[in-house]
PDB file of N, CA and C in Angstrom:
ATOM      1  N   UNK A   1      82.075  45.896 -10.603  1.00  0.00           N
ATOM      2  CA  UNK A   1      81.500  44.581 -10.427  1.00  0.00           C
ATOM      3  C   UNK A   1      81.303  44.361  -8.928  1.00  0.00           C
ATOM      4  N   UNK A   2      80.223  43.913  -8.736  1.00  0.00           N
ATOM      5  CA  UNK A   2      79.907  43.691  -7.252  1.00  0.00           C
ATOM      6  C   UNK A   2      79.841  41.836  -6.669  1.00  0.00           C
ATOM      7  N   UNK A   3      80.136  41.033  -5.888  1.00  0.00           N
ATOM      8  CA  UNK A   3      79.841  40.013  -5.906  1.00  0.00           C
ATOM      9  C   UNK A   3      78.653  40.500  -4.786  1.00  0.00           C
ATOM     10  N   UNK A   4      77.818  39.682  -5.236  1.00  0.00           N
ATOM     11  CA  UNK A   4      76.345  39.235  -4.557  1.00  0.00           C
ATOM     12  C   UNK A   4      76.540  37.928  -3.519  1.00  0.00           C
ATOM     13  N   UNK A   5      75.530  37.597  -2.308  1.00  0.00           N
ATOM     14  CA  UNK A   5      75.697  36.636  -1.835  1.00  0.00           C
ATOM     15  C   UNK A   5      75.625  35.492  -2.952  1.00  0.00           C
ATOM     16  N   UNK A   6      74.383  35.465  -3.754  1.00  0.00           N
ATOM     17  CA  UNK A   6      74.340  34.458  -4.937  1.00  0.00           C
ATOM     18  C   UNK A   6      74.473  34.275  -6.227  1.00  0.00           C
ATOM     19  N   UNK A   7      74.861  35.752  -6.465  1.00  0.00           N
ATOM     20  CA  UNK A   7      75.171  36.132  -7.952  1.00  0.00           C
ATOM     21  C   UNK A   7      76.239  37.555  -8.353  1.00  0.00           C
ATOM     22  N   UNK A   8      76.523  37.832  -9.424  1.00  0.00           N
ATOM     23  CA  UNK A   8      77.275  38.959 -10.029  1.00  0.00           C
ATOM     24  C   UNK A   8      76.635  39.820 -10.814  1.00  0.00           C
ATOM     25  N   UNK A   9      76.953  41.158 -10.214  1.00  0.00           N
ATOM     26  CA  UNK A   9      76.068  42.043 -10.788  1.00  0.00           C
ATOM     27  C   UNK A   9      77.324  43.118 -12.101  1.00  0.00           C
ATOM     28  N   UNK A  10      77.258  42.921 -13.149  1.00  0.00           N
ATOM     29  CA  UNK A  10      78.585  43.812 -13.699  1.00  0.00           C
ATOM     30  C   UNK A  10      77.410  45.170 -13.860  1.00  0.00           C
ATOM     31  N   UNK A  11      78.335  46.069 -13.698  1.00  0.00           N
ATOM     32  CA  UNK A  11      77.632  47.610 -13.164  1.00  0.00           C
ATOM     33  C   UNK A  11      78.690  48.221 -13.967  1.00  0.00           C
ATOM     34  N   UNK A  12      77.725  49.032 -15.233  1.00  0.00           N
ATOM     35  CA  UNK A  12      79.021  50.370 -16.373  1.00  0.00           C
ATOM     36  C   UNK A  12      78.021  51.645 -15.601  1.00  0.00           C
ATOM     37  N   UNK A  13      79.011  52.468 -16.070  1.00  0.00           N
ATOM     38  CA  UNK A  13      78.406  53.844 -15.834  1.00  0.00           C
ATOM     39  C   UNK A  13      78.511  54.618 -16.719  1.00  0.00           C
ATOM     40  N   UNK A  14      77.908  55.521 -16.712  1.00  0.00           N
ATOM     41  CA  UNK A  14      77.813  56.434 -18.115  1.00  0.00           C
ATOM     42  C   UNK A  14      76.819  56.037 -19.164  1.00  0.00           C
ATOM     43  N   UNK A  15      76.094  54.859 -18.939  1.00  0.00           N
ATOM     44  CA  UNK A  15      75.116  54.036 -20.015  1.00  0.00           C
ATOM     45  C   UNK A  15      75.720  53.221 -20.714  1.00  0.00           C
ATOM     46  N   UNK A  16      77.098  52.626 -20.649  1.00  0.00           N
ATOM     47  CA  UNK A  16      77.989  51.948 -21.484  1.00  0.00           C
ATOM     48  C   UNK A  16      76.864  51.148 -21.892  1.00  0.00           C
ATOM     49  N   UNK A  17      76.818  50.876 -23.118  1.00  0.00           N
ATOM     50  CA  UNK A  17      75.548  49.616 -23.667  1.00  0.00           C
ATOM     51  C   UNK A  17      76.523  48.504 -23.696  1.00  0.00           C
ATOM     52  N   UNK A  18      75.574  47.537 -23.556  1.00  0.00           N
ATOM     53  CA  UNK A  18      75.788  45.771 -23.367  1.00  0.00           C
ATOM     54  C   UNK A  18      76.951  45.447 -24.018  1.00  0.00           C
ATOM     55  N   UNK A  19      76.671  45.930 -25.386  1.00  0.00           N
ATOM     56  CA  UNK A  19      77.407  45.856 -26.601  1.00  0.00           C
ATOM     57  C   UNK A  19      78.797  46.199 -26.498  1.00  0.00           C
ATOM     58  N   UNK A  20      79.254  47.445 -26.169  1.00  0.00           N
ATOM     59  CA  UNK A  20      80.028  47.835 -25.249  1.00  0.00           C
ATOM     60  C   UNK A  20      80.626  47.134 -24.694  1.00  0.00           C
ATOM     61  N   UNK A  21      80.426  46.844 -23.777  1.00  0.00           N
ATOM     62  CA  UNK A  21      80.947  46.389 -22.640  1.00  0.00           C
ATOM     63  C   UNK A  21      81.649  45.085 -22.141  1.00  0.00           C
ATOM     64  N   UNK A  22      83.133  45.304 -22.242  1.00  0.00           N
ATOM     65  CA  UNK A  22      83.570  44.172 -22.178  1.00  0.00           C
ATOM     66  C   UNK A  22      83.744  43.151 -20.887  1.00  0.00           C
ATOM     67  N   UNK A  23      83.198  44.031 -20.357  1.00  0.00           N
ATOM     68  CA  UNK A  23      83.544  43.402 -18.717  1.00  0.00           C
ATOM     69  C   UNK A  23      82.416  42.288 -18.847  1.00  0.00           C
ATOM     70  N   UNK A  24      81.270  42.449 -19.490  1.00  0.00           N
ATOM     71  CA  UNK A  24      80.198  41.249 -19.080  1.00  0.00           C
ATOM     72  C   UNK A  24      80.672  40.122 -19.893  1.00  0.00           C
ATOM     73  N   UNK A  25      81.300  40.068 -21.135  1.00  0.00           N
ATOM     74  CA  UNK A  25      81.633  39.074 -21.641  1.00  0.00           C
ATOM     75  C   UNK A  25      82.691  38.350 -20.936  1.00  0.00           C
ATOM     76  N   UNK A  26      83.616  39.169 -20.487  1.00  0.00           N
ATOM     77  CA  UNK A  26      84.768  38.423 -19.533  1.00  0.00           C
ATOM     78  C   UNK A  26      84.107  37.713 -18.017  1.00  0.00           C
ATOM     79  N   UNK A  27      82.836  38.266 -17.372  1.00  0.00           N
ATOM     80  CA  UNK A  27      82.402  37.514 -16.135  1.00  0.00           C
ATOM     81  C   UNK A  27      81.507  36.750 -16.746  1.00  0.00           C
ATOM     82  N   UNK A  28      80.969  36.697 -17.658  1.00  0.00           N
ATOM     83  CA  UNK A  28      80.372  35.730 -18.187  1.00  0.00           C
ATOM     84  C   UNK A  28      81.469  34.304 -18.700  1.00  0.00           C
ATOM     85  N   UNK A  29      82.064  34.379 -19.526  1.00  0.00           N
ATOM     86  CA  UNK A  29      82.973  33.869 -19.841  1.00  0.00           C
ATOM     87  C   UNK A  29      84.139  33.092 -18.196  1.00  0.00           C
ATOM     88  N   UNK A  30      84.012  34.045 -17.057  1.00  0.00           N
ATOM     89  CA  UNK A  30      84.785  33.099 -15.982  1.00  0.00           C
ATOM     90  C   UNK A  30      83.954  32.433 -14.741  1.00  0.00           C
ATOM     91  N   UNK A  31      82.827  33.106 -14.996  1.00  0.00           N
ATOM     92  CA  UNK A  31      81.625  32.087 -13.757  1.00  0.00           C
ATOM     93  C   UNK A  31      81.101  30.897 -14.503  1.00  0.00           C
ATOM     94  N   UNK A  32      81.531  30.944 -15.766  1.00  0.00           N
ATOM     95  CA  UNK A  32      80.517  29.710 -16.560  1.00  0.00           C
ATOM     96  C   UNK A  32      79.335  29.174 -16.154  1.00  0.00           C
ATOM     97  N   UNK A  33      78.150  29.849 -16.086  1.00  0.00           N
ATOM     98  CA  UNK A  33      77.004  29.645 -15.276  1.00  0.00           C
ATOM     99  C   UNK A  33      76.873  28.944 -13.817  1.00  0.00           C
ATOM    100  N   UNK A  34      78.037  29.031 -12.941  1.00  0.00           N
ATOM    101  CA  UNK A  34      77.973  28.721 -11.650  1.00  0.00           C
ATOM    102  C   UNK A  34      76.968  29.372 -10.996  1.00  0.00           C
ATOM    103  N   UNK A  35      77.278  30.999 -11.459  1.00  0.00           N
ATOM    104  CA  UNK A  35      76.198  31.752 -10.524  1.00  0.00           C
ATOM    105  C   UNK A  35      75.150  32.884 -11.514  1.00  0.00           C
ATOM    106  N   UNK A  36      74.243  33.511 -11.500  1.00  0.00           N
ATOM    107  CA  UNK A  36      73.690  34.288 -12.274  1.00  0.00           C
ATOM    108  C   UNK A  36      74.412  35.541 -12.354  1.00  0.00           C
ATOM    109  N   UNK A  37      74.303  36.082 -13.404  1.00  0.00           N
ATOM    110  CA  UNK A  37      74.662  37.746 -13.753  1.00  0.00           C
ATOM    111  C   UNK A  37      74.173  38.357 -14.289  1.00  0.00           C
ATOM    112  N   UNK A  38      73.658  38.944 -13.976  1.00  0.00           N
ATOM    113  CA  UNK A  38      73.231  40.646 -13.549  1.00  0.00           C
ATOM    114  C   UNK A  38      73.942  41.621 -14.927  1.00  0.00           C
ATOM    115  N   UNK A  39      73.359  42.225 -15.513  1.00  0.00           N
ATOM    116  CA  UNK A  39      73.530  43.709 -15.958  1.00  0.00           C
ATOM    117  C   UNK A  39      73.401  44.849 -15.273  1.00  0.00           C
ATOM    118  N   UNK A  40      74.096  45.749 -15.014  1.00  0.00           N
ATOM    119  CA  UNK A  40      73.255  46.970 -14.720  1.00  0.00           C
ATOM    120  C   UNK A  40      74.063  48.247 -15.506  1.00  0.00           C
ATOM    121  N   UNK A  41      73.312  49.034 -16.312  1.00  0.00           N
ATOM    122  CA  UNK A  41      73.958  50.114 -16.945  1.00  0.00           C
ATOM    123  C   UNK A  41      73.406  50.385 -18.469  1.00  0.00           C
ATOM    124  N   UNK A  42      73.159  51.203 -18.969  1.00  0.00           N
ATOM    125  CA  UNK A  42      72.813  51.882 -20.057  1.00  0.00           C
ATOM    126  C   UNK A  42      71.660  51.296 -20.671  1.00  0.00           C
ATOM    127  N   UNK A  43      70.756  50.304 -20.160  1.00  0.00           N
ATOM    128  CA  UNK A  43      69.551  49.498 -20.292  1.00  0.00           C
ATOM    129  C   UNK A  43      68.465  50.683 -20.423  1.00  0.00           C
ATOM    130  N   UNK A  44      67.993  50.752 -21.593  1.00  0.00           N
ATOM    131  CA  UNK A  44      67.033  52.254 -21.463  1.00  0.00           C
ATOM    132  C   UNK A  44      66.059  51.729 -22.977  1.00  0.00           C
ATOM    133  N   UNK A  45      66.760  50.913 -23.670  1.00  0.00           N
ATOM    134  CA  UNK A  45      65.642  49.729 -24.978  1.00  0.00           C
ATOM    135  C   UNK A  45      65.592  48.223 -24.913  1.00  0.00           C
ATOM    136  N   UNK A  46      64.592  48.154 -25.230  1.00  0.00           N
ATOM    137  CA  UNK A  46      64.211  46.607 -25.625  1.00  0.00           C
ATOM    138  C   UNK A  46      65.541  45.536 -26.268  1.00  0.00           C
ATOM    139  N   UNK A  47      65.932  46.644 -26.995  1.00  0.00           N
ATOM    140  CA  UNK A  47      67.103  45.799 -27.858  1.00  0.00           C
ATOM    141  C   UNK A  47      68.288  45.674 -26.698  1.00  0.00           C
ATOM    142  N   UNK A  48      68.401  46.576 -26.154  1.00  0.00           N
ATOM    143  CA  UNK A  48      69.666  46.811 -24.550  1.00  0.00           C
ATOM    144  C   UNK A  48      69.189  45.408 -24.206  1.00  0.00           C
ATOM    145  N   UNK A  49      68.271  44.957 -23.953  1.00  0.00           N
ATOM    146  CA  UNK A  49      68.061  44.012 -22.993  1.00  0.00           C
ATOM    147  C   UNK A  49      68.318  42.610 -23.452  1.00  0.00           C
ATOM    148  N   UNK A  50      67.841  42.591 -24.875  1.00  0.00           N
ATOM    149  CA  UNK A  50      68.147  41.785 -25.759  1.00  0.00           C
ATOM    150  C   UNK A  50      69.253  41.207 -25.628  1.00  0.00           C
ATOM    151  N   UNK A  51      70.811  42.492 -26.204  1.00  0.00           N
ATOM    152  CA  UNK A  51      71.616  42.321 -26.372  1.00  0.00           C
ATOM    153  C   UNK A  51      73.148  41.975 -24.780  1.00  0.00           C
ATOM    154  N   UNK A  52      72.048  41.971 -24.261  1.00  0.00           N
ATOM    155  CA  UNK A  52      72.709  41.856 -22.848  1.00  0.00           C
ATOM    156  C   UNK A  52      72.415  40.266 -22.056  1.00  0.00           C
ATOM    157  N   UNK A  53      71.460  40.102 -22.769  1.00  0.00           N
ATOM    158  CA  UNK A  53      70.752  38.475 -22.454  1.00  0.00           C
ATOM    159  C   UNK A  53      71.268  37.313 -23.514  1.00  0.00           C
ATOM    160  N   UNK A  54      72.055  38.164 -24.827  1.00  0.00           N
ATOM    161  CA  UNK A  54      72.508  37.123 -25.446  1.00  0.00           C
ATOM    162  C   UNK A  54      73.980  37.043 -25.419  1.00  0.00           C
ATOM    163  N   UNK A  55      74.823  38.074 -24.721  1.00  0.00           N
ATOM    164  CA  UNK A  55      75.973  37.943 -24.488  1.00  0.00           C
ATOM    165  C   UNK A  55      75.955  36.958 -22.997  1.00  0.00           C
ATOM    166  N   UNK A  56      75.044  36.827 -22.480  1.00  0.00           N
ATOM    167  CA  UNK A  56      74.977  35.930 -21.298  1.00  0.00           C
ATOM    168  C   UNK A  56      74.427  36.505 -20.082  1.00  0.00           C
ATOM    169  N   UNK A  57      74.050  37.892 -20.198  1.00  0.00           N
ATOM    170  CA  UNK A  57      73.161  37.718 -18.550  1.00  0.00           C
ATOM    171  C   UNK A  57      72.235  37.133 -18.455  1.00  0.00           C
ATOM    172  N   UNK A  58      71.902  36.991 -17.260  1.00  0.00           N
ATOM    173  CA  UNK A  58      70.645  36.169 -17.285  1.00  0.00           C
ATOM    174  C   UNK A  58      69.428  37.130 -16.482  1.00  0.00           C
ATOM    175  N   UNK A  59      69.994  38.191 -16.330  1.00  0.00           N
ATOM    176  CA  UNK A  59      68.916  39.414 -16.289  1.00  0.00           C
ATOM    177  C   UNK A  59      69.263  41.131 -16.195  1.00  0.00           C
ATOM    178  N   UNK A  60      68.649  41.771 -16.215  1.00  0.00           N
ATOM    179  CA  UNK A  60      69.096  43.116 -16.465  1.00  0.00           C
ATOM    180  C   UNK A  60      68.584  44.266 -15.304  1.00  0.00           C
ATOM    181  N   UNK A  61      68.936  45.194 -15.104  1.00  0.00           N
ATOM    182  CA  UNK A  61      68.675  45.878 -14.029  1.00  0.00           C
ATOM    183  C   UNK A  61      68.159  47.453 -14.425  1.00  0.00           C
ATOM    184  N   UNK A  62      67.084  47.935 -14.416  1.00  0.00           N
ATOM    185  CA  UNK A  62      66.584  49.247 -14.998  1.00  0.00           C
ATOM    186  C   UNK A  62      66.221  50.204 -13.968  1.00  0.00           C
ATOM    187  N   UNK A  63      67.114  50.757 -13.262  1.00  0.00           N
ATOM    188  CA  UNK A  63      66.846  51.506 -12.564  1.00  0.00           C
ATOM    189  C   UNK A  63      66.690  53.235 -12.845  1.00  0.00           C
ATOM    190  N   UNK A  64      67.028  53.602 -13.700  1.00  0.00           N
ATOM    191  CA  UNK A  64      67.281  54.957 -14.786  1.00  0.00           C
ATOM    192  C   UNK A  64      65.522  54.844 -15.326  1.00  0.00           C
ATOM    193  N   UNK A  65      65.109  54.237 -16.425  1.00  0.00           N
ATOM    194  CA  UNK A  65      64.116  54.197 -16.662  1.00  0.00           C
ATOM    195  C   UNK A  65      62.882  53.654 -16.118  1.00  0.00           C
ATOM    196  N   UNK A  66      63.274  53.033 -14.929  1.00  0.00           N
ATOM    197  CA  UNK A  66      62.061  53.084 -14.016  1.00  0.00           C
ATOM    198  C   UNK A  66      61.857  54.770 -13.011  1.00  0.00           C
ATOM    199  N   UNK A  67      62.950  55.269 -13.142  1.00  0.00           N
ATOM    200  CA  UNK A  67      62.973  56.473 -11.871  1.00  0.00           C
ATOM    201  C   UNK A  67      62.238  57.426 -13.053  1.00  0.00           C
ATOM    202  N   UNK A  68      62.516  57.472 -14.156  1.00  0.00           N
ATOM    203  CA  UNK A  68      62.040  58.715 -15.235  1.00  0.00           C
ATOM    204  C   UNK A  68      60.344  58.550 -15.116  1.00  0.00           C
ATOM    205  N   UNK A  69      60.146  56.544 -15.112  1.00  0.00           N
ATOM    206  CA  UNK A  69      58.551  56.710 -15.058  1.00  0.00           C
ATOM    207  C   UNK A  69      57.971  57.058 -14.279  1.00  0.00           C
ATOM    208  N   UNK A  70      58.406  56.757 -13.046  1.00  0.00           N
ATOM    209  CA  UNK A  70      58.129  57.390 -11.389  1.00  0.00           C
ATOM    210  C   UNK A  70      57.743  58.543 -11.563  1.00  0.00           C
ATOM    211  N   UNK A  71      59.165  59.677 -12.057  1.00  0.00           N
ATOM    212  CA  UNK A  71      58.973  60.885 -11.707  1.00  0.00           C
ATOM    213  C   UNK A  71      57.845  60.979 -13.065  1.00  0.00           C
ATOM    214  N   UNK A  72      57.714  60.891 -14.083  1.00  0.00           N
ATOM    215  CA  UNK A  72      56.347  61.369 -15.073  1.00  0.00           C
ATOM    216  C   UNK A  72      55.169  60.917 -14.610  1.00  0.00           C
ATOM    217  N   UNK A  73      54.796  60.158 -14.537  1.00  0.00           N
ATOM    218  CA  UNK A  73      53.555  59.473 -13.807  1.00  0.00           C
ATOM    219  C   UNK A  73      53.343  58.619 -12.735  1.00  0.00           C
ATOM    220  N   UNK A  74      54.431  58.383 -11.911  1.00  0.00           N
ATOM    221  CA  UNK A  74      53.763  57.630 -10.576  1.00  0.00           C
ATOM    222  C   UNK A  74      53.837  56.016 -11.339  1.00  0.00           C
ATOM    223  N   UNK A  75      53.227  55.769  -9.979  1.00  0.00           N
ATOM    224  CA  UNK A  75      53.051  54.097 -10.495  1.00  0.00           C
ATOM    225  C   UNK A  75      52.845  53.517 -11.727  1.00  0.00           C
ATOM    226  N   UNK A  76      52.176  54.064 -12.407  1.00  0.00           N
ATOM    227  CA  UNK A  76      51.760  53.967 -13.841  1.00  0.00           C
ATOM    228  C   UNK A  76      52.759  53.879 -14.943  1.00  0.00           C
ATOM    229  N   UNK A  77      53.672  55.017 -14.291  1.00  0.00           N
ATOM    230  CA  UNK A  77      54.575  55.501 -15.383  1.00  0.00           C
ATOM    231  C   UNK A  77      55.785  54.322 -15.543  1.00  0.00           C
ATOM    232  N   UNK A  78      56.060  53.841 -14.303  1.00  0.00           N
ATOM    233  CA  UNK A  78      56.596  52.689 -14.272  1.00  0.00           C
ATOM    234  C   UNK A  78      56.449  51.319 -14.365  1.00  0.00           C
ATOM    235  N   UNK A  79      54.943  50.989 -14.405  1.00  0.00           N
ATOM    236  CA  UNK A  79      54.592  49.887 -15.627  1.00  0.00           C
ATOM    237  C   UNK A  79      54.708  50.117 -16.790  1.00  0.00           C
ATOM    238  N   UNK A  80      54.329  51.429 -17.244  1.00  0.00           N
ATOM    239  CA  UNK A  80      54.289  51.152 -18.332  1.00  0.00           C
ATOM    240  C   UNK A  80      55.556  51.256 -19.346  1.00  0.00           C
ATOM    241  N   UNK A  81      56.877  52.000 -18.219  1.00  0.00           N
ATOM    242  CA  UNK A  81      58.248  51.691 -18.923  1.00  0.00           C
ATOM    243  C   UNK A  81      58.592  50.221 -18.978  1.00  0.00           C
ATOM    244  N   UNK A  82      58.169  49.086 -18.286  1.00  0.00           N
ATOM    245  CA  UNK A  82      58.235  47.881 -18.083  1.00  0.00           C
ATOM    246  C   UNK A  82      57.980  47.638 -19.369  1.00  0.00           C
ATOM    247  N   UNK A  83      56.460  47.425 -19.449  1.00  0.00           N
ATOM    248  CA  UNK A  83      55.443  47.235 -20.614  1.00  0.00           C
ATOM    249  C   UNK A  83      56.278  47.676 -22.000  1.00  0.00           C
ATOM    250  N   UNK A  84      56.816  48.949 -21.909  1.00  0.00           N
ATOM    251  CA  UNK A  84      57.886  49.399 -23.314  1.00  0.00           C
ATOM    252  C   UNK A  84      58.525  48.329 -23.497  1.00  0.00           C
ATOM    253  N   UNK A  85      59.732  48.126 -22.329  1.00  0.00           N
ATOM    254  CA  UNK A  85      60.646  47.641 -22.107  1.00  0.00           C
ATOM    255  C   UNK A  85      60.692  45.868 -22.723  1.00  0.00           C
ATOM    256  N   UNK A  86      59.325  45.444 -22.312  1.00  0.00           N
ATOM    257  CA  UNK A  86      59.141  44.053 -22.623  1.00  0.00           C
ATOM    258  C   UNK A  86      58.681  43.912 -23.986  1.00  0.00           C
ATOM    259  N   UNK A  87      57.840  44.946 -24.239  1.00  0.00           N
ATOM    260  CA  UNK A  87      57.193  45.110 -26.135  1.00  0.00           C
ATOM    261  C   UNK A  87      58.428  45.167 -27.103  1.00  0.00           C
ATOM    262  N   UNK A  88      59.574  46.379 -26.470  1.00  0.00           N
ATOM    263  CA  UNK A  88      60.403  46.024 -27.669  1.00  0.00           C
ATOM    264  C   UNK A  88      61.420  45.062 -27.724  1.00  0.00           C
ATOM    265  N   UNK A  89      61.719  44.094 -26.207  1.00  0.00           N
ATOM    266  CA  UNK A  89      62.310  42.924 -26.604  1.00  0.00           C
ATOM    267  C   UNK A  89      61.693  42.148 -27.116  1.00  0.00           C
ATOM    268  N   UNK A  90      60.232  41.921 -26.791  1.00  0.00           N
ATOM    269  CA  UNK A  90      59.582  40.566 -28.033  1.00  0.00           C
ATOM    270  C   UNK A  90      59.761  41.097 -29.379  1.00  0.00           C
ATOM    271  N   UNK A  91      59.266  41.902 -29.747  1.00  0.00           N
ATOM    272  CA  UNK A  91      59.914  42.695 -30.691  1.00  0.00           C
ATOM    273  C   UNK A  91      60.983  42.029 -31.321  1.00  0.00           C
ATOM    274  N   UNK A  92      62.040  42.449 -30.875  1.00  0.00           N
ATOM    275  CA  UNK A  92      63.468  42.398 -31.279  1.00  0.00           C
ATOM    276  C   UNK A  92      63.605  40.800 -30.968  1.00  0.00           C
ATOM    277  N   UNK A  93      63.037  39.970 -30.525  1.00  0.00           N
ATOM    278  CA  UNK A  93      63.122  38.439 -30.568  1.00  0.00           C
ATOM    279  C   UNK A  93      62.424  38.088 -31.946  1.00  0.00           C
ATOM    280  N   UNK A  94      61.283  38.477 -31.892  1.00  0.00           N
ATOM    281  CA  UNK A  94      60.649  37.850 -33.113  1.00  0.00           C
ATOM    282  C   UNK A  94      61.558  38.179 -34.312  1.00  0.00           C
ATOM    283  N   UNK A  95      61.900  39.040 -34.902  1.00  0.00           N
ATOM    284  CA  UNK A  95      62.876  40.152 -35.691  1.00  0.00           C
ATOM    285  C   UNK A  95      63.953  39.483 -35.830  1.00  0.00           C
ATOM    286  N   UNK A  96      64.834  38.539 -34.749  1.00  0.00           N
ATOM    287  CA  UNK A  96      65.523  38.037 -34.709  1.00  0.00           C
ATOM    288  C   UNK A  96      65.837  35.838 -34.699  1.00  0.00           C
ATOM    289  N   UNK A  97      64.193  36.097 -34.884  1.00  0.00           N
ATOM    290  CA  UNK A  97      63.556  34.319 -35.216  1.00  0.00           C
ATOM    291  C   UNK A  97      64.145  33.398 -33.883  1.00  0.00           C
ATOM    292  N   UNK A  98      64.123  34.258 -32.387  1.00  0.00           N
ATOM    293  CA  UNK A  98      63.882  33.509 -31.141  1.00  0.00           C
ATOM    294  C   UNK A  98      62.736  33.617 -30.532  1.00  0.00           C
ATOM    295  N   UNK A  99      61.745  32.522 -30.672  1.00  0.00           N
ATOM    296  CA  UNK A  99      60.384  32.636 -29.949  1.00  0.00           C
ATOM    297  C   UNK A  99      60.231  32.563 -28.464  1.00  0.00           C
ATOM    298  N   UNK A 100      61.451  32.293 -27.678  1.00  0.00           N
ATOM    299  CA  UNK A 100      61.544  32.332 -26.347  1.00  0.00           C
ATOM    300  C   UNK A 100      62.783  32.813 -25.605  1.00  0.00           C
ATOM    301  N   UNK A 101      62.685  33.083 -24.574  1.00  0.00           N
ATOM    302  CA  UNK A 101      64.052  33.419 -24.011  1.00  0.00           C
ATOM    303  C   UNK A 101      65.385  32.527 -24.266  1.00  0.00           C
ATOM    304  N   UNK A 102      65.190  31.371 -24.117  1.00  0.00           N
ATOM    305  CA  UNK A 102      66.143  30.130 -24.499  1.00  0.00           C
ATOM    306  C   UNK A 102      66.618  30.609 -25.362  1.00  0.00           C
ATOM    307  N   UNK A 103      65.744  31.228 -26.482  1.00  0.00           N
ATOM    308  CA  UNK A 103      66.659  31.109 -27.820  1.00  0.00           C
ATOM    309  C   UNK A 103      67.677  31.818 -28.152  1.00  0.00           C
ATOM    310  N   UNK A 104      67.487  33.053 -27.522  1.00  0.00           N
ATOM    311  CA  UNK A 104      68.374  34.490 -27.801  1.00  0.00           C
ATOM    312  C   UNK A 104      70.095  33.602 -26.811  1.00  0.00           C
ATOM    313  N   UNK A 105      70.992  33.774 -28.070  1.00  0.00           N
ATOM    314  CA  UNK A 105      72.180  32.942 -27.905  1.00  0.00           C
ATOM    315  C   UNK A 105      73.248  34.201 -28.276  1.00  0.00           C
ATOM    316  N   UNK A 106      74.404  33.669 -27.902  1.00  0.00           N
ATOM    317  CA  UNK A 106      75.609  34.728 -28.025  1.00  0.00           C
ATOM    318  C   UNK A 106      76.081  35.373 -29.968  1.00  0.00           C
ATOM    319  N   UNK A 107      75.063  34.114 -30.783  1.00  0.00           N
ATOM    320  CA  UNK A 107      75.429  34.027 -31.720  1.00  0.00           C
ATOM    321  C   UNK A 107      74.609  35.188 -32.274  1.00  0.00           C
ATOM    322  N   UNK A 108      73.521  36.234 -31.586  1.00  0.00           N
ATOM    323  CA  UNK A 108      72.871  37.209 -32.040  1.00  0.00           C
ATOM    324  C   UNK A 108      73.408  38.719 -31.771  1.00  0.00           C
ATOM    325  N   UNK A 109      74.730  39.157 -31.371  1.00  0.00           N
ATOM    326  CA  UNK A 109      75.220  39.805 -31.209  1.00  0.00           C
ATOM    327  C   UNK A 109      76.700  40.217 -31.101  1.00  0.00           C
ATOM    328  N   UNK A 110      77.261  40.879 -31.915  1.00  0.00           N
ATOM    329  CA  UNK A 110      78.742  41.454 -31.674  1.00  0.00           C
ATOM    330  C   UNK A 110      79.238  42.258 -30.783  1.00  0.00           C
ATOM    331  N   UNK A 111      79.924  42.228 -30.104  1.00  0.00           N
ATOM    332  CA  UNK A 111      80.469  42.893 -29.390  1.00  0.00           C
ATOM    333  C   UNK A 111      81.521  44.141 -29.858  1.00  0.00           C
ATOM    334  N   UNK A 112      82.037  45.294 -29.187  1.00  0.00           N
ATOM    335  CA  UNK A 112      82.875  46.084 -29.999  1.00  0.00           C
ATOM    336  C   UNK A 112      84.230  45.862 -30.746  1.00  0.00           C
ATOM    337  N   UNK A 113      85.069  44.735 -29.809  1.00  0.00           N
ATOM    338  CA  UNK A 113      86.322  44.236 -30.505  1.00  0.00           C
ATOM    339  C   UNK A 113      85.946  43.156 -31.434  1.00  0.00           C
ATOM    340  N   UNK A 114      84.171  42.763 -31.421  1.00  0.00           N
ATOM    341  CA  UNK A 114      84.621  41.796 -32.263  1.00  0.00           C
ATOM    342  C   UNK A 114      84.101  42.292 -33.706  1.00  0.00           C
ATOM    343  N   UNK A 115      83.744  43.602 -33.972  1.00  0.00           N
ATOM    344  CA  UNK A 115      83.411  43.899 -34.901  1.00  0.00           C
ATOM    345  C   UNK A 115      84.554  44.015 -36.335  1.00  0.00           C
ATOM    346  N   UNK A 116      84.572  44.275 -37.409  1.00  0.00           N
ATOM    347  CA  UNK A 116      85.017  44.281 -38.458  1.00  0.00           C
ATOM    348  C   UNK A 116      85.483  45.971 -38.152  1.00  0.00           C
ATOM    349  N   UNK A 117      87.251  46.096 -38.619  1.00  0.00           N
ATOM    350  CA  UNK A 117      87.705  47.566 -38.572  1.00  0.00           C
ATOM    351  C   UNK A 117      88.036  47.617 -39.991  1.00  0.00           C
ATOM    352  N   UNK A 118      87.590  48.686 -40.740  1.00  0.00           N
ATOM    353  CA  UNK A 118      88.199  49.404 -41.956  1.00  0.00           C
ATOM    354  C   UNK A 118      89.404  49.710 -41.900  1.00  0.00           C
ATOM    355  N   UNK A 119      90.459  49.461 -42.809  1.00  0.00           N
ATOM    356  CA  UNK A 119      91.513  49.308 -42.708  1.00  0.00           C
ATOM    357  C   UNK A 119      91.881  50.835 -44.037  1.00  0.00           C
ATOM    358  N   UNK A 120      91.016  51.180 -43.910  1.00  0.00           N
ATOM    359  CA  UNK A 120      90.975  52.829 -45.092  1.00  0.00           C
ATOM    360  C   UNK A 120      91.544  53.466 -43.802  1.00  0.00           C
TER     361      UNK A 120
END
């Protein structure tokens, strides 16, 4: 975790997904929107971004799949991972009956401890 002059950036490595990751729910949960936070880590789908915006960031950081578009095509290649990037979160909003950013709420995603364990 890095503090920013104006915001918090929580940073996994290894691609830990959103979902994953408990550290964003806990800085989310202790800045209580004082300051913005930041994702950065395993963001590589539409749904990553999704699910990282409804546990509470308020934006995400793609530096992995912007460098892949770079190196395949140049400038191009990196709009158009954007362009992915933004198609399959509307996507996954509509899919999920939020027509705007507002809507996507904490109530659209589980986290790993909070999932259901089989007791087999």
């Amino acid at each position: 975790m890095q503090m920013l002059r104006r915001g918090i950036t929580v940073k996994t490595s290894y691609g830990v997904k959103p979902e994953m990751s408990s550290w964003l729910v806990q800085v989310v949960g202790a800045v209580e929107g004082k300051v913005p936070d930041l994702f950065d880590g395993g963001i590589r789908r539409g749904t990553d971004v999704f699910k990282a915006l409804a546990i509470g960031a308020q934006a995400v950081l793609i530096g992995r799949p912007a460098v892949y578009g770079l190196a395949a095509k140049g400038e191009y290649g990196v709009k158009r991972v954007i362009e992915m990037l933004r198609d399959e979160l509307e996507l996954t909003m509509a899919l999920s009956g939020c027509p705007t950013l507002n809507h996507i709420s904490r109530k659209h995603v589980r986290t790993k401890p909070e999932r259901p364990r089989s007791m087999l």
